[in-house]
Protein backbone atom coordinates (compact mmCIF):
# COMPACT_ATOMS: atom_id res chain seq x y z
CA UNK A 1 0.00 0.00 0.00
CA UNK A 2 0.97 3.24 -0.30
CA UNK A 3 1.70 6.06 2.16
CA UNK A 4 -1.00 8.43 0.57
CA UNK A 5 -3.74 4.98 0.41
CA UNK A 6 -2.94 4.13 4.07
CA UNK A 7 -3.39 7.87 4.62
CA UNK A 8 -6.46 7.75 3.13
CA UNK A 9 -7.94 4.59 4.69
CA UNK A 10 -6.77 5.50 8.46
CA UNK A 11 -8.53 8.64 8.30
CA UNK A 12 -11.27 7.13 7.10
CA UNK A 13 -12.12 4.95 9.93
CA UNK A 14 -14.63 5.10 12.75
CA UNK A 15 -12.94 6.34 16.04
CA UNK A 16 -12.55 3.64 18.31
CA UNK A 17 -11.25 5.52 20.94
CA UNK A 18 -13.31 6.07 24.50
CA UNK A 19 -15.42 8.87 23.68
CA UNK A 20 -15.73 8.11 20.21
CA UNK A 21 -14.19 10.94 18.88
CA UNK A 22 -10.75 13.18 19.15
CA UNK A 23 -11.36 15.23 22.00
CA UNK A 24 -11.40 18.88 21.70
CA UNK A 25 -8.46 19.41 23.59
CA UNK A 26 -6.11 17.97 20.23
CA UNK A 27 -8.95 18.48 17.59
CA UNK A 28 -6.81 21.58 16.10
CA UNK A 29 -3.40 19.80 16.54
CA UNK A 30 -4.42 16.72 14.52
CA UNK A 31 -6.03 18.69 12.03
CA UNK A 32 -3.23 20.27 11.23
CA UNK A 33 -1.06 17.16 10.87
CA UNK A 34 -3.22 15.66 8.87
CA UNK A 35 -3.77 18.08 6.66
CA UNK A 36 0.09 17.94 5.60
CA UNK A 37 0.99 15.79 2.60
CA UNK A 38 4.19 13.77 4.55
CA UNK A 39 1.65 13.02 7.88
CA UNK A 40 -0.75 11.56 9.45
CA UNK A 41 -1.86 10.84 12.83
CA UNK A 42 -3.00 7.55 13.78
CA UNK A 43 -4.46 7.57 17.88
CA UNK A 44 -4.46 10.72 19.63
CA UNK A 45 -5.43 12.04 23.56
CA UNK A 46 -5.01 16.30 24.65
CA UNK A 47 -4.23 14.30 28.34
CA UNK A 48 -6.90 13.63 30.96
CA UNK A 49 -7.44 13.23 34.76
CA UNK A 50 -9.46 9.89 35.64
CA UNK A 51 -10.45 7.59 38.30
CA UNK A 52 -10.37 4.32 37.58
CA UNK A 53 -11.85 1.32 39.35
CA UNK A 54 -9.63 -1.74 39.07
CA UNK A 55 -8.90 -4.91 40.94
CA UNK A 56 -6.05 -6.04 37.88
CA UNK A 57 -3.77 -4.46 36.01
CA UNK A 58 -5.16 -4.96 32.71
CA UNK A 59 -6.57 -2.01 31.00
CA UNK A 60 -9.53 -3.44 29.37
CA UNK A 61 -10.46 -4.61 33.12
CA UNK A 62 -11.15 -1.13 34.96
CA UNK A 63 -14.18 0.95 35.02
CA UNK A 64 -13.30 4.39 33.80
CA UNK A 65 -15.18 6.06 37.19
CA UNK A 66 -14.47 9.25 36.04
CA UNK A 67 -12.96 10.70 32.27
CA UNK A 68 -12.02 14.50 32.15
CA UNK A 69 -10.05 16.10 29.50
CA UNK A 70 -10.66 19.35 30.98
CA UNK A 71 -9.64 20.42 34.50
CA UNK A 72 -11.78 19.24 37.84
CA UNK A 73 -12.80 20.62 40.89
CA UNK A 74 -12.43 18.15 44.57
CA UNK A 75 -16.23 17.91 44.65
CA UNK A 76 -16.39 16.75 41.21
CA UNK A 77 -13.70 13.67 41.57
CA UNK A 78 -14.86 12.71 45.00
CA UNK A 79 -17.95 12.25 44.27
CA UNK A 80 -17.02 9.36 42.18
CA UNK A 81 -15.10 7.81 45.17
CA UNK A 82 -17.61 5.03 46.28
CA UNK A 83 -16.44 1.18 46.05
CA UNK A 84 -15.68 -1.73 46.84
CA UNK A 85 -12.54 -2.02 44.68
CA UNK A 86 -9.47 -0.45 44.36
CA UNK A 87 -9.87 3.20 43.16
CA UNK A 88 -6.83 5.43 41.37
CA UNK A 89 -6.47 8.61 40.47
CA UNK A 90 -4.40 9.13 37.55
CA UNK A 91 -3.41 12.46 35.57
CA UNK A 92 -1.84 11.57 32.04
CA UNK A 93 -0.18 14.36 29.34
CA UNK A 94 -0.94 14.41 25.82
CA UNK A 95 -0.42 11.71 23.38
CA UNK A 96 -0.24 11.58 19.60
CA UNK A 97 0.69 8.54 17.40
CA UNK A 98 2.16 10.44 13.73
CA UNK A 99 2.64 8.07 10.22
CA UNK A 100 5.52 10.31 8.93
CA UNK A 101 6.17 9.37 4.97
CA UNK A 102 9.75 9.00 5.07
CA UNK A 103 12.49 8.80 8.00
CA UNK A 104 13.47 12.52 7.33
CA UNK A 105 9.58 13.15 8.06
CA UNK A 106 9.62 11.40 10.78
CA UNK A 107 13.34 13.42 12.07
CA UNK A 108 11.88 16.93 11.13
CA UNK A 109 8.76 16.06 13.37
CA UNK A 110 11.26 14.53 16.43
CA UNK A 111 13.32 17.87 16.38
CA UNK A 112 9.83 20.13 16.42
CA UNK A 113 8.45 18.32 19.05
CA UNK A 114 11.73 18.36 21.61
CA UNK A 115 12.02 21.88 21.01
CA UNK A 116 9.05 22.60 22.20
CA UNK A 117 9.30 20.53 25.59
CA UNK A 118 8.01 16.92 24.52
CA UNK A 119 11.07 15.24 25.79
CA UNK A 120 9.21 11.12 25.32
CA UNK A 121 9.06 11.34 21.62
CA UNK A 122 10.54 8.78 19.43
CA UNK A 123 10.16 6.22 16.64
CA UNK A 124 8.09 3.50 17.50
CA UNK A 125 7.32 1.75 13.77
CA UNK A 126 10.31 1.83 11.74
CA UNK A 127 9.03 -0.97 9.65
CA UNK A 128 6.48 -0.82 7.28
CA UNK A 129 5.26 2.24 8.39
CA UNK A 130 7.53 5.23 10.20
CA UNK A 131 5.44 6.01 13.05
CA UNK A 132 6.55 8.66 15.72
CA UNK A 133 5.15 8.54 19.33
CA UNK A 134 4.89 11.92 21.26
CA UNK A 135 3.83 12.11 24.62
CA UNK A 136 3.91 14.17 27.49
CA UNK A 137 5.97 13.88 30.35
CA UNK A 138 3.49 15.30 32.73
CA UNK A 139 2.13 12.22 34.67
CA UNK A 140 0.65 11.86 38.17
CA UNK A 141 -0.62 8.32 40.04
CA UNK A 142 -1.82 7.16 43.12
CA UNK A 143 -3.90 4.96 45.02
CA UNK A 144 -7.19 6.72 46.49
CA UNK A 145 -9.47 3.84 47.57
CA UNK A 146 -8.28 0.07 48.66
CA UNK A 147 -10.62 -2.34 48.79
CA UNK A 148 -13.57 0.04 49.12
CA UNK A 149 -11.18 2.16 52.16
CA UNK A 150 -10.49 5.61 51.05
CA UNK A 151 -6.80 5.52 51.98
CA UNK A 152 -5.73 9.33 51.58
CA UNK A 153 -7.74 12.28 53.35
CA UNK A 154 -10.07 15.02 52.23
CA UNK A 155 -6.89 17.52 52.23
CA UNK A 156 -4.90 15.03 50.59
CA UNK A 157 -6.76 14.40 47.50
CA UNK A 158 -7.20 18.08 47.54
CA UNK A 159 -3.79 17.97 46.80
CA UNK A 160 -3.99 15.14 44.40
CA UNK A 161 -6.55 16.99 42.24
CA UNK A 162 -4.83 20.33 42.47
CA UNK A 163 -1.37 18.75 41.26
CA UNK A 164 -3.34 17.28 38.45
CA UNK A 165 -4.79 20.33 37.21
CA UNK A 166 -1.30 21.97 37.39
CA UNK A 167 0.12 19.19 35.21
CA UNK A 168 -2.55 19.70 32.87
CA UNK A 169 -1.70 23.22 32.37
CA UNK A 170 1.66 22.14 32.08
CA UNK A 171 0.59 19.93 29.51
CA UNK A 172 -2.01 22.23 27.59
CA UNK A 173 0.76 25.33 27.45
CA UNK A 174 3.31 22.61 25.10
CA UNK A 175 -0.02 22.19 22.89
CA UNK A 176 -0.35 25.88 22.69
CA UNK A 177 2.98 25.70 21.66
CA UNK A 178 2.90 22.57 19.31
CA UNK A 179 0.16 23.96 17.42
CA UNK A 180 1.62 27.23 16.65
CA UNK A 181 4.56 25.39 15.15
CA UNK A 182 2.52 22.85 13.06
CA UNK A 183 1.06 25.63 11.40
CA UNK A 184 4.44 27.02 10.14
CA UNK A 185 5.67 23.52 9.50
């Protein structure tokens, strides 16, 4: 197949993601990859704050408690905290999977993308397909419930949620940045 026909068909598909759709947060960003001739992106997320009920580590065996792509307030997330299971709170960056059409495509897009602060991007598909992976370092994780016992305080998860948030700004200001770039790319 060709780069242009793999383009074509990938873009084409149904969403499969979550919400069913890119989230607003990254709408711009991927529109303006995609709409260059040497890219195209492939799976994409502006970053999130969730709580997730789990008793495994598998990822298709949690329920997703709580899904927010936009900052939260404490009342918000706690509200969500009621279980019998294990409960986390998690706060991930921004993640984009780009098809580049050649390995210079794929270099040009590295160097961008480290300039501007996104210091876990590499190849990840040199293969059939040159596929760059760019992803936020800003990352928080912990334990709020444990076996239905809320194991941090009110004040604590204040925290928590407040150090999210902070992340996600973090995260939102390098796809501020990201996007103004893409459009001079």
């Amino acid at each position: 197949m060709t780069f242009e026909l793999d383009k074509q068909n990938i873009l084409g598909k149904i969403d499969k993601s979550q919400i069913g759709t890119i989230d607003s947060g990254i709408a711009e960003i991927c529109d303006l990859i995609n709409y260059k001739e040497n890219y195209y992106t492939t799976s994409s997320c502006s970053g999130r704050i969730v709580l997730l009920e789990s008793e495994s580590d598998k990822k298709n065996e949690v329920n997703w408690l709580f899904v927010s792509h936009d900052l939260v307030d404490f009342n918000e997330a706690s509200s969500k905290l009621s279980s019998e299971k294990d409960i986390w709170l998690r706060q991930e960056g921004a993640i984009l999977h780009v098809c580049c059409k050649t390995i210079k495509d794929a270099e040009k897009l590295i160097n961008l993308v480290k300039s501007i602060g996104f210091k876990r991007t590499g190849m990840i598909s040199v293969n059939s397909r040159f596929i760059v992976e760019i992803i936020s370092s800003e990352h928080l994780c912990a334990p709020v419930m444990k076996k239905g016992i809320k194991v941090v305080s009110d004040e604590y998860f204040k925290l928590l949620i407040s150090e999210a948030k902070y992340k996600m700004e973090k995260n939102k200001k390098k796809l501020n940045k990201l996007t103004k770039e893409l459009r001079n790319l």
